[in-house]
Protein backbone atom coordinates (compact mmCIF):
# COMPACT_ATOMS: atom_id res chain seq x y z
CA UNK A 1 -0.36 215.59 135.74
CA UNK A 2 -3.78 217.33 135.68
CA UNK A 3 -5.24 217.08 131.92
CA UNK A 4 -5.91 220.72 132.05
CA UNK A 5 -2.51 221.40 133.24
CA UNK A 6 -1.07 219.47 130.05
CA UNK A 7 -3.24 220.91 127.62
CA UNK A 8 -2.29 224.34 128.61
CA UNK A 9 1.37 223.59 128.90
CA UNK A 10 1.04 222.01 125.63
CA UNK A 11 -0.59 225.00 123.96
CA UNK A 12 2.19 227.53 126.19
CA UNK A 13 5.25 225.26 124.28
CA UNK A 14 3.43 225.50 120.83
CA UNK A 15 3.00 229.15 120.76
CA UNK A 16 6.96 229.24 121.04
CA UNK A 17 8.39 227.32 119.11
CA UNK A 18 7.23 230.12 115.74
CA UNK A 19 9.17 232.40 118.18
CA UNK A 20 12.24 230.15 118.21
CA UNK A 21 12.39 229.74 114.49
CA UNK A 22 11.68 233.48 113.70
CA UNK A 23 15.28 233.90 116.07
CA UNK A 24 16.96 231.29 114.26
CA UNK A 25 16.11 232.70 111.04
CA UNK A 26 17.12 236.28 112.19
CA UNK A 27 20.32 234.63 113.44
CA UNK A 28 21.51 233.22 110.32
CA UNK A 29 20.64 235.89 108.27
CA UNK A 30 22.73 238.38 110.16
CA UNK A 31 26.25 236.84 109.60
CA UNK A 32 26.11 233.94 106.88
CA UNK A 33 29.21 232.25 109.44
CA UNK A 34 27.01 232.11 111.78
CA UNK A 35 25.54 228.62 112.08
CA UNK A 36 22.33 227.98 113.79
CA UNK A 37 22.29 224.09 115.44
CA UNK A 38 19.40 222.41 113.61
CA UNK A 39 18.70 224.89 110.86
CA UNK A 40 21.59 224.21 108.37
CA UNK A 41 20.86 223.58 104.70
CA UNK A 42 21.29 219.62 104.01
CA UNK A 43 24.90 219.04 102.49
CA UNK A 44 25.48 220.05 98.62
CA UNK A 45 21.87 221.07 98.55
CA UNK A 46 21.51 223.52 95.38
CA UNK A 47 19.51 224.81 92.38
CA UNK A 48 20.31 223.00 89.78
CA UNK A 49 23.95 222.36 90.33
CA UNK A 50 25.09 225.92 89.12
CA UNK A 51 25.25 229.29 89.97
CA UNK A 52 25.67 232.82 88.35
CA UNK A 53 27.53 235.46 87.05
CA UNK A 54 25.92 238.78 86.98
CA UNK A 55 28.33 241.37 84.90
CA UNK A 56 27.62 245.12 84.65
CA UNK A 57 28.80 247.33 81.85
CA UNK A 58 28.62 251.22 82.20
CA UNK A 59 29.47 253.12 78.74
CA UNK A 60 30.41 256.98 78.52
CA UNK A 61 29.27 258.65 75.25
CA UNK A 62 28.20 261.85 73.38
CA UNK A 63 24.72 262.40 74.75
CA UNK A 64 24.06 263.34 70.88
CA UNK A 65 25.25 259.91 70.33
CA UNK A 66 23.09 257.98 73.13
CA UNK A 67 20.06 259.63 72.23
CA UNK A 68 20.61 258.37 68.34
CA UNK A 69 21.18 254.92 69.64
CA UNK A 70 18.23 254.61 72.09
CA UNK A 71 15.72 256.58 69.67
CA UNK A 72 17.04 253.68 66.41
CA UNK A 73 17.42 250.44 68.28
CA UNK A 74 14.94 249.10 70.17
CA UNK A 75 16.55 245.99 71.49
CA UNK A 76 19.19 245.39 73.92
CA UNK A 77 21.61 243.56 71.58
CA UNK A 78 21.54 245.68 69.24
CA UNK A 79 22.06 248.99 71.30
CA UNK A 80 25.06 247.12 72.64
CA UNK A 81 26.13 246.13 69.55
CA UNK A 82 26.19 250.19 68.27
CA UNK A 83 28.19 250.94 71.89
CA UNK A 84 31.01 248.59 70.93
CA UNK A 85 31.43 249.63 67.51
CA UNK A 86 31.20 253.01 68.84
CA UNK A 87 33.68 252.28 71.38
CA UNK A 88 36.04 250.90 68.74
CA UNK A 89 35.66 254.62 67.02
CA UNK A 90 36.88 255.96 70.19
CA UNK A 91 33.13 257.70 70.74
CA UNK A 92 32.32 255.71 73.91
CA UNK A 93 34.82 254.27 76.39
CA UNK A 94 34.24 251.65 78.82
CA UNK A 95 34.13 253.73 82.34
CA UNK A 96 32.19 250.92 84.75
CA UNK A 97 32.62 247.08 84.36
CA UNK A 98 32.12 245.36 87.28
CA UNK A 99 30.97 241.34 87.76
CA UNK A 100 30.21 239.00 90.76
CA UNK A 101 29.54 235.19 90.78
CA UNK A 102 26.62 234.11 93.65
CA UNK A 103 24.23 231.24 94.24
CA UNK A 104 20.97 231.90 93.13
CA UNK A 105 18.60 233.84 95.97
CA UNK A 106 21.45 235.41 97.54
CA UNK A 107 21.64 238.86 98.34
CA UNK A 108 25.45 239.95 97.24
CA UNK A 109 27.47 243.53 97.18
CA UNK A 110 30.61 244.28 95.75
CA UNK A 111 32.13 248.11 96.50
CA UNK A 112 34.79 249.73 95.49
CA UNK A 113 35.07 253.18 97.46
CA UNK A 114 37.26 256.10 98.75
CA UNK A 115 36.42 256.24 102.28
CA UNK A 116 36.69 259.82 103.88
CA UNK A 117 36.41 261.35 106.82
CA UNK A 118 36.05 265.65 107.78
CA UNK A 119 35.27 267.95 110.78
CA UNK A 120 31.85 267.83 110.90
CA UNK A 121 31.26 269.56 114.28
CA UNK A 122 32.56 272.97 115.46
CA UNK A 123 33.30 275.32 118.41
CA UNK A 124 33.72 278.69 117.99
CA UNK A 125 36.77 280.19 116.94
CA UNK A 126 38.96 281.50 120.07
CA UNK A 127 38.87 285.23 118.39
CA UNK A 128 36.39 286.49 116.19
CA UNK A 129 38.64 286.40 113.28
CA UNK A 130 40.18 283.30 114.06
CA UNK A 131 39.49 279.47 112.44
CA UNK A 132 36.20 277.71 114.48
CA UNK A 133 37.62 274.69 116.16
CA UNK A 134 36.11 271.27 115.34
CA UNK A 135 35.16 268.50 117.90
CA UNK A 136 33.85 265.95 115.55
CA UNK A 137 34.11 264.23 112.45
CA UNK A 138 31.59 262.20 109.81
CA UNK A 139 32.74 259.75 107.24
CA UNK A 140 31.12 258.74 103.58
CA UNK A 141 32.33 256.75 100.63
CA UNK A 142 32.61 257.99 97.81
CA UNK A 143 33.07 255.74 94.45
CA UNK A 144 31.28 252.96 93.17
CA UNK A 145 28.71 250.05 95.14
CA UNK A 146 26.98 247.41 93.19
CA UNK A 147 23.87 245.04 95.01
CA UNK A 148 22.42 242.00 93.80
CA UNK A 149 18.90 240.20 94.82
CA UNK A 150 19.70 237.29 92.62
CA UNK A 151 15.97 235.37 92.25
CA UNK A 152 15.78 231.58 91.72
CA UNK A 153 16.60 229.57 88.09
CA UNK A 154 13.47 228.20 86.30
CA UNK A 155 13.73 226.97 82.85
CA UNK A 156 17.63 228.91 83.01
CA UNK A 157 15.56 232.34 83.65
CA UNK A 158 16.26 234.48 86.70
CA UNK A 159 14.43 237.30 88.28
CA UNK A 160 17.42 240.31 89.09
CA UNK A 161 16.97 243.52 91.16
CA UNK A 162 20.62 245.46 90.37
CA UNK A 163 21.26 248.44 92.62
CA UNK A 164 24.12 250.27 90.91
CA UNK A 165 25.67 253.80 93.05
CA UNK A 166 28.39 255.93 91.76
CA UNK A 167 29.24 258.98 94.64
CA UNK A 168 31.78 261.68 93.39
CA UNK A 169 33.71 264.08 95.31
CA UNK A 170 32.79 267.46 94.27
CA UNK A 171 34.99 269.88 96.54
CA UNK A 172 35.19 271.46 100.33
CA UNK A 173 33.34 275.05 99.99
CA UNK A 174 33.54 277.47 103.04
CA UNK A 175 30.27 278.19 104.83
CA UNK A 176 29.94 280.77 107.29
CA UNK A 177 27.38 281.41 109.89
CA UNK A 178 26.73 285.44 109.74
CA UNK A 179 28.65 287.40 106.85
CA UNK A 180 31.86 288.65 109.45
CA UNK A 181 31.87 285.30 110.97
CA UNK A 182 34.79 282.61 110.14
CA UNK A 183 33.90 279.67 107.52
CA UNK A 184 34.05 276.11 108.33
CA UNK A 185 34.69 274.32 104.91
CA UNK A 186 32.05 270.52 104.30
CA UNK A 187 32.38 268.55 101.60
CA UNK A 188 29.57 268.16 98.16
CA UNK A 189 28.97 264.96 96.87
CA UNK A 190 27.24 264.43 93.87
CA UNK A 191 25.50 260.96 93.32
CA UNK A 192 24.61 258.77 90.46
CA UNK A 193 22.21 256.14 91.14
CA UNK A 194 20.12 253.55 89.33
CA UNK A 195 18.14 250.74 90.50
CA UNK A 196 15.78 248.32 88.80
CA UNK A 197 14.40 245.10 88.44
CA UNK A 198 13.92 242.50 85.89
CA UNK A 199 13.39 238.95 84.59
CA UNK A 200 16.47 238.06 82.20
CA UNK A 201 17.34 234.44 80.77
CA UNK A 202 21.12 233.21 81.54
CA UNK A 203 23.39 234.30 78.84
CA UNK A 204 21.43 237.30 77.40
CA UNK A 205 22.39 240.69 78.15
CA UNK A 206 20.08 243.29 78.79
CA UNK A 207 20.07 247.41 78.47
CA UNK A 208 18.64 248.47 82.23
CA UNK A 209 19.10 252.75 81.84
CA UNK A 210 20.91 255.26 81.49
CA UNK A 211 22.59 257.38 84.03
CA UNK A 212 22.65 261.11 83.43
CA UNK A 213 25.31 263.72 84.70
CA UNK A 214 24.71 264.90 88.11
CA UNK A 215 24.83 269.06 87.23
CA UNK A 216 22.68 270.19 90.20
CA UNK A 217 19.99 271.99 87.82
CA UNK A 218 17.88 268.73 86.62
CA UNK A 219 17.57 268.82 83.07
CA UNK A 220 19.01 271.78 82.79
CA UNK A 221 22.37 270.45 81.26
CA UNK A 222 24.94 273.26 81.03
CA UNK A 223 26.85 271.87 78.13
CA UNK A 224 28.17 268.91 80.29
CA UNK A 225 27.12 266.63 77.01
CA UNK A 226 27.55 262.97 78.55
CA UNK A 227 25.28 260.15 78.62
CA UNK A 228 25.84 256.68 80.32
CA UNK A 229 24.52 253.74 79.24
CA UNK A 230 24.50 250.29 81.60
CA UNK A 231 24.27 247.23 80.51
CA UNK A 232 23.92 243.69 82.55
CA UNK A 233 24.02 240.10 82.17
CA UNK A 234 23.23 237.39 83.96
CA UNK A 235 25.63 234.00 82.97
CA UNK A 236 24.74 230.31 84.13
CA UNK A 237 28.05 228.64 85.59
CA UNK A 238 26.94 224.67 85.85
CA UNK A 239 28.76 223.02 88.34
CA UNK A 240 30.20 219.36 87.06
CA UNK A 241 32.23 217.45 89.84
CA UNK A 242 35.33 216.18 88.89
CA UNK A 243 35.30 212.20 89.84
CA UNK A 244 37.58 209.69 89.49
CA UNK A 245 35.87 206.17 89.40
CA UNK A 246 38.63 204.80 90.29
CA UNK A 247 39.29 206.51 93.17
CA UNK A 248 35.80 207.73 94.23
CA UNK A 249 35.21 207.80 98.15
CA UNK A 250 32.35 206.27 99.80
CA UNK A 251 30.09 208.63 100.97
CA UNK A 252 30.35 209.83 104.73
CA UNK A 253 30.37 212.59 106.88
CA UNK A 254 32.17 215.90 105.53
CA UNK A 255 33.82 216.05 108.81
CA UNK A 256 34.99 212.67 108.75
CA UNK A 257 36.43 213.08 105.25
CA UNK A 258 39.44 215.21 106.00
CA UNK A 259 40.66 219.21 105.63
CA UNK A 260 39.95 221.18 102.35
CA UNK A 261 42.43 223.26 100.68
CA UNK A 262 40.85 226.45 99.50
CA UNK A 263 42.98 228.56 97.29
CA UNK A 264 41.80 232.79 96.05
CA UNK A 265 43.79 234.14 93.89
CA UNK A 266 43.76 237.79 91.86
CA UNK A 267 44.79 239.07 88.42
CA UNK A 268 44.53 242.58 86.79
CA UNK A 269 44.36 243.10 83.33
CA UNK A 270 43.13 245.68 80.90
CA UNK A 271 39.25 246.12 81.65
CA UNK A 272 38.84 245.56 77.78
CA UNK A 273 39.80 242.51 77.95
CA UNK A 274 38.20 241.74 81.36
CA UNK A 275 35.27 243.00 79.39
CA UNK A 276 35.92 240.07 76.46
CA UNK A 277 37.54 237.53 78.53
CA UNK A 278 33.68 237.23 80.55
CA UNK A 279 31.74 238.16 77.30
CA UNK A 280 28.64 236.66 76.09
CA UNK A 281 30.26 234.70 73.87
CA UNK A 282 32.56 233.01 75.92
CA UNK A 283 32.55 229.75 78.22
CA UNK A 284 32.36 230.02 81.85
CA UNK A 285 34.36 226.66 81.98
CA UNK A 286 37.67 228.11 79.61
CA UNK A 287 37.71 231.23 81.79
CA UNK A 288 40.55 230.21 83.63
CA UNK A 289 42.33 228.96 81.44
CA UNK A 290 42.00 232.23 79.33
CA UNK A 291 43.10 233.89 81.76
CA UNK A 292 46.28 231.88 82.43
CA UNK A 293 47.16 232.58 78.10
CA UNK A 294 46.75 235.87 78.72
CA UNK A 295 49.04 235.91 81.60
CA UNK A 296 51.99 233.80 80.01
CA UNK A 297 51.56 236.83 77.22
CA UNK A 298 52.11 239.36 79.48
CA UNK A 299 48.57 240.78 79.58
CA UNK A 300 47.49 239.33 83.20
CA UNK A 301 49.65 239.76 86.32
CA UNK A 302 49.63 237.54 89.72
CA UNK A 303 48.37 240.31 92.26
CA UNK A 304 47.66 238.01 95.05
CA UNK A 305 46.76 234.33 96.72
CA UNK A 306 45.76 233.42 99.91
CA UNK A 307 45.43 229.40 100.44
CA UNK A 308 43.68 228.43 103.32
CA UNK A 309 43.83 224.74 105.01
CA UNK A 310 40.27 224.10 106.70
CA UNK A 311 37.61 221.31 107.38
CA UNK A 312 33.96 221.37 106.09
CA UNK A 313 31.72 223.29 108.38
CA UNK A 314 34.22 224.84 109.69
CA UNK A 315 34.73 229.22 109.41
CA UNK A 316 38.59 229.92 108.53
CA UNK A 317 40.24 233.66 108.19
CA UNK A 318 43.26 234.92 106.42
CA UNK A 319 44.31 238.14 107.59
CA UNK A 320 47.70 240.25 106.74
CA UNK A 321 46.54 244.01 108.00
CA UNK A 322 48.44 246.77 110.10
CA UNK A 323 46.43 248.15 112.55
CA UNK A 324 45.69 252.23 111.84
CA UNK A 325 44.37 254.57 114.84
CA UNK A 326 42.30 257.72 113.40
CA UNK A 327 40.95 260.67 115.50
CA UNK A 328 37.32 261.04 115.44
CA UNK A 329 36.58 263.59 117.50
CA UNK A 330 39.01 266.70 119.47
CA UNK A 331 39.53 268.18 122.25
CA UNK A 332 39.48 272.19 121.05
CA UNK A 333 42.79 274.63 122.68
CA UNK A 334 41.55 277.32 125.11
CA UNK A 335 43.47 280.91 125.31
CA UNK A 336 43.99 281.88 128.80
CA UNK A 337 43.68 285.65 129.29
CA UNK A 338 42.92 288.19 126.81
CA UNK A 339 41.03 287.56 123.98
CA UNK A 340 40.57 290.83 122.21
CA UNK A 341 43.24 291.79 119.23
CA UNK A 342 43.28 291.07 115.41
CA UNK A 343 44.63 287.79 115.53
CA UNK A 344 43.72 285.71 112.52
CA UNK A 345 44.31 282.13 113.87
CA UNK A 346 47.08 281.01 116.60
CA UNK A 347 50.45 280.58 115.00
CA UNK A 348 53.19 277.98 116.32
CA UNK A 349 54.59 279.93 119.25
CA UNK A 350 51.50 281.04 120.48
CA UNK A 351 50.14 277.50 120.58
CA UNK A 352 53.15 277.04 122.65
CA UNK A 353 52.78 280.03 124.82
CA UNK A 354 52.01 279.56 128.57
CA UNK A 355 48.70 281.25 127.92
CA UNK A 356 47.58 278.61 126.14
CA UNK A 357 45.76 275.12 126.03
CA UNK A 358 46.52 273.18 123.03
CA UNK A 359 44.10 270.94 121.61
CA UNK A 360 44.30 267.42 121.30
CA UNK A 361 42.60 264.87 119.44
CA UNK A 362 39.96 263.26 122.17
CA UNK A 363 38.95 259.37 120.29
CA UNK A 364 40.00 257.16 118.51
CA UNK A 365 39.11 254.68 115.74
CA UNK A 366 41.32 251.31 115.14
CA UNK A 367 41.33 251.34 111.50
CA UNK A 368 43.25 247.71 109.66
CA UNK A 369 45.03 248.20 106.40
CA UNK A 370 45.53 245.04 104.63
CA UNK A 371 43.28 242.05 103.07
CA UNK A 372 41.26 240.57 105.29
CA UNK A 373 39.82 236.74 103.70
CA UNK A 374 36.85 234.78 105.43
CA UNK A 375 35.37 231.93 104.40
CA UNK A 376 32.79 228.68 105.47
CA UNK A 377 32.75 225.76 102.95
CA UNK A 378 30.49 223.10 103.65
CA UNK A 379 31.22 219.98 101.16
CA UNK A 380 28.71 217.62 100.32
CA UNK A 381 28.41 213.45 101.18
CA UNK A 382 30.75 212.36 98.27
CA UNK A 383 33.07 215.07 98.74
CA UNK A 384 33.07 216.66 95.24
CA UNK A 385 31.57 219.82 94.99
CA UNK A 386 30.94 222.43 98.19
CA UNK A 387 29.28 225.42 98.88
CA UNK A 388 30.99 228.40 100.22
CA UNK A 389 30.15 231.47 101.99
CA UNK A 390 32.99 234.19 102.27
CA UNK A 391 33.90 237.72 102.57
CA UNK A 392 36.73 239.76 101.01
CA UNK A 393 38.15 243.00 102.21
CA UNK A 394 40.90 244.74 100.78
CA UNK A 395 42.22 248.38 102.86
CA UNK A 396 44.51 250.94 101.72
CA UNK A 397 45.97 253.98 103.39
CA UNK A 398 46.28 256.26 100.43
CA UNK A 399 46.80 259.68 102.84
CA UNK A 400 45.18 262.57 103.72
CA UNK A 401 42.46 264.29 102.22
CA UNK A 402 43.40 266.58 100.20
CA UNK A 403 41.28 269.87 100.98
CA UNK A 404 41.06 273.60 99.88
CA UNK A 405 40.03 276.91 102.03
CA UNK A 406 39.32 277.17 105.16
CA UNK A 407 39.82 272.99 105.62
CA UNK A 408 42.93 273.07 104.90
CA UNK A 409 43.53 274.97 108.21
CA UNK A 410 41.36 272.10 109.89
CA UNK A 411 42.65 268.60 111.12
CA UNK A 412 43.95 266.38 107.90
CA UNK A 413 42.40 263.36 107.90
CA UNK A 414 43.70 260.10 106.34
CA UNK A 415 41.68 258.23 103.26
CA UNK A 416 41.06 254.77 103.01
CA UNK A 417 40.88 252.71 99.76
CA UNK A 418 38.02 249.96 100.43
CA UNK A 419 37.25 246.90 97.95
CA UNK A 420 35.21 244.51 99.22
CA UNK A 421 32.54 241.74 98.59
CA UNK A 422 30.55 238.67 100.37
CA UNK A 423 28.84 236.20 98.52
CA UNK A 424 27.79 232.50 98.49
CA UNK A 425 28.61 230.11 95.74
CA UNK A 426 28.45 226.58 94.90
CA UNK A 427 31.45 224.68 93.41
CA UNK A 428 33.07 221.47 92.31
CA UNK A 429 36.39 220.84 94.03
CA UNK A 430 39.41 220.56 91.63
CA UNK A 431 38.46 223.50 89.82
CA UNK A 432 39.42 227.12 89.53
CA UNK A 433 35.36 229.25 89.57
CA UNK A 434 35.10 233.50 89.06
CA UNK A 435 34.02 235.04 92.41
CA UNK A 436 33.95 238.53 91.22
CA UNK A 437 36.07 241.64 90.26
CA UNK A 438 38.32 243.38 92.92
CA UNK A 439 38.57 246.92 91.12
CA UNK A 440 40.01 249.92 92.46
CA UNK A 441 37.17 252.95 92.92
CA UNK A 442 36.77 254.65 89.52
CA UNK A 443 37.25 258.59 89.04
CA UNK A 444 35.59 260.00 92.39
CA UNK A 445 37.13 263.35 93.04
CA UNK A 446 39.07 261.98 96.31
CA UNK A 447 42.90 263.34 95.68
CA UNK A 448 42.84 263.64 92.09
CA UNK A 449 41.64 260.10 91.70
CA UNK A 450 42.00 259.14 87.58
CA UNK A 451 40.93 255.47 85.78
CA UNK A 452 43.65 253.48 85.73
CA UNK A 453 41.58 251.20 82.93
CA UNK A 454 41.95 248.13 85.16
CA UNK A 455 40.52 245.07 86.15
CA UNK A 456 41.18 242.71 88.92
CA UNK A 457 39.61 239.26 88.18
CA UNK A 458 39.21 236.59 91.34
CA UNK A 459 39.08 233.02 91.37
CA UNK A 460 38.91 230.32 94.08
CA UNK A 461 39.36 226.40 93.58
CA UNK A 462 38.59 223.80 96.37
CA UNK A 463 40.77 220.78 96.55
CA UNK A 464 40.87 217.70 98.87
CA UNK A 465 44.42 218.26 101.18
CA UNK A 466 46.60 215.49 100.07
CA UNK A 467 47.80 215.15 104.11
């Protein structure tokens, strides 16, 4: 080949090949089951053989009360300590508490959330004095979403950057376009937000801000007298592999080695004693175990499990969902002939008449009610500890939304109960690790929605199929 020729090939193949590992990279990051051939993480590779649970604690209180406590303690341990004995004194209650395990710089979400869905888009109303007709619909969640940037561990120190949301329901309120025109109702949402970011060491729990009433008028408080004050921690899980001496395998290639057996299970409890169960002063490693006391006492109950039977490497999905179709948008009714006359909206027998068009819902969207479980575990050489990467989606068809004025004359749309997270974590197989909390949404003005003061703890344990 001519020399010139080569070089500039050379240089032509060299320029790409930053291209092809900017895709790769793109690739992997946009589903974590996606694998990308060549790019994979080396087997049981991990930060220090651990990973973490972040836990967030959200406190409702006297804003007399808050103020008192932030203006006399300056540290974080000690405003928490004045929250729980005012909490025993039945002046602050534990509204929020909400906790997810993760690997160390992952990026991980947990949400609990009424989804709902309204007529968003309108034609106008077949009479003057008659209800507009809608054509579309929007959809928002409304309840509570926690995100994680979890940094890297250095000297048992992590860098955090919490995203906490809480979106509430206010109402439907008619709006009309001219003063003799029909309303169409929408929906208000207020929305409580607070994001930050900080350096915290593993164990210690930190006060991040409070979260103020959302009146509408600022500062301007109108007597609604109610503070909140969050609270997170960050908790070091080490990860010990169980091994038998004995009975150790030889190293060799995961996929060589066999199926795993990956079991998730689900308790609820009193959030209290969620709240204690995962407290500072307790051990990551007697969690379960806790857990399974507090269950032979009556105070935990078996919710769910989902075992799944899968090799390393290798994406596996438990799924037991009914399948839900929802209109999103309509086809309006038309009135043939006259439209003069008082008429306030089309009854029954005039949507029926032979004059008229009736209206009919134009799309639809598949909706699945159920839980949905995905998960990857890749297992290292000596088979004892693997990392997994999963997703957990829970759907419930609670009914329709539940409207007031002029809505209620529109389409009635169902609701949909969502809890869901993804993470990444690293485990030893053979025992039972926290993934995170399951929790229905908390009081978001969807259908009357009140706290049911519960917690749903998850676990998952890895274990070598015996077959």
């Amino acid at each position: 080949m001519n020399p010139q020729l080569r070089t500039l090939l050379a240089g032509w193949v060299s320029g790409l090949l930053p291209l092809a590992g900017l895709a790769a990279s793109a690739e992997m990051h946009a589903d974590p089951f996606v694998k990308t051939p060549g790019a994979a993480v080396p087997l049981g590779a991990h930060v220090a053989n651990s990973h973490m649970t972040v836990v967030l604690e959200i406190y409702s209180l006297d804003q007399n009360d808050a103020v008192a406590i932030l203006e006399t303690a300056q540290a974080s341990q000690e405003r928490y300590r004045i929250v729980r004995k005012f909490e025993a004194e039945n002046r602050a209650r534990l509204s929020v508490f909400t906790a997810i395990s993760s690997n160390p710089g992952e990026h991980v979400e947990t949400r609990s959330v009424d989804e709902i869905r309204w007529p968003s888009g309108f034609q106008p109303a077949l009479r003057r004095t008659s209800t507009p007709l809608p054509t579309e619909t929007l959809q928002r969640k409304a309840g509570d979403v926690f995100d994680l940037n979890l940094g890297g561990i250095a000297d048992r120190s992590c860098r955090l950057d919490v995203y906490a949301t809480h979106t509430t329901l206010l109402g439907f309120r008619d709006i009309a376009g001219m003063p003799d025109d029909p309303p169409v109702s929408l929906p208000g949402f207020s929305v409580q937000k607070l994001s930050t970011s900080l350096s915290c060491n593993a164990g210690q729990l930190y006060f991040v801000g409070t979260i103020s009433p959302a009146t509408g008028r600022g500062v301007v408080n109108e007597g609604r007298a109610e503070l909140q004050l969050a609270f997170v921690r960050a908790c070091l899980v080490p990860v010990q592999a169980v091994v038998n001496e004995g009975t150790k395998p030889a190293a060799s290639p995961a996929n060589d080695a066999g199926p795993l057996q990956i079991e998730y299970s689900w308790y609820s409890l009193d959030r209290k004693m969620a709240r204690d169960l995962l407290g500072p002063e307790s051990k990551p490693a007697a969690w379960w175990d806790e857990l399974q006391a507090l269950r032979k006492q009556g105070k935990a109950r078996v919710e769910h499990l989902v075992s799944i039977r899968t090799a390393s490497g290798q994406r596996a999905h438990s799924e037991a969902t009914q399948e839900v179709d929802i209109p999103t948008a309509f086809k309006p009714p038309t009135l043939n002939g006259d439209a003069s006359g008082p008429e306030i909206t089309l009854a029954p027998s005039q949507r029926n008449s032979s004059m008229n068009t009736p209206g009919v819902p134009a799309n639809f969207e598949p909706q699945s009610v159920g839980l949905s479980v995905e998960v990857e575990p890749v297992e290292n050489e000596e088979h004892t500890t693997a990392d997994l990467d999963f997703a957990i989606r829970n759907n419930v068809d609670i009914g329709n939304i539940e409207t007031t004025g002029a809505a209620r004359r529109g389409p009635q749309l169902p609701v949909f109960e969502v809890r869901e997270f993804r993470s990444a974590m690293h485990v030893a197989n053979d025992r039972h690790y926290f993934i995170g909390t399951l929790n229905s949404p908390s009081v978001d003005g969807v259908n009357g929605r009140t706290d049911n003061g519960k917690a749903i703890l998850g676990f998952v344990q890895v274990t070598r199929s015996k077959d």
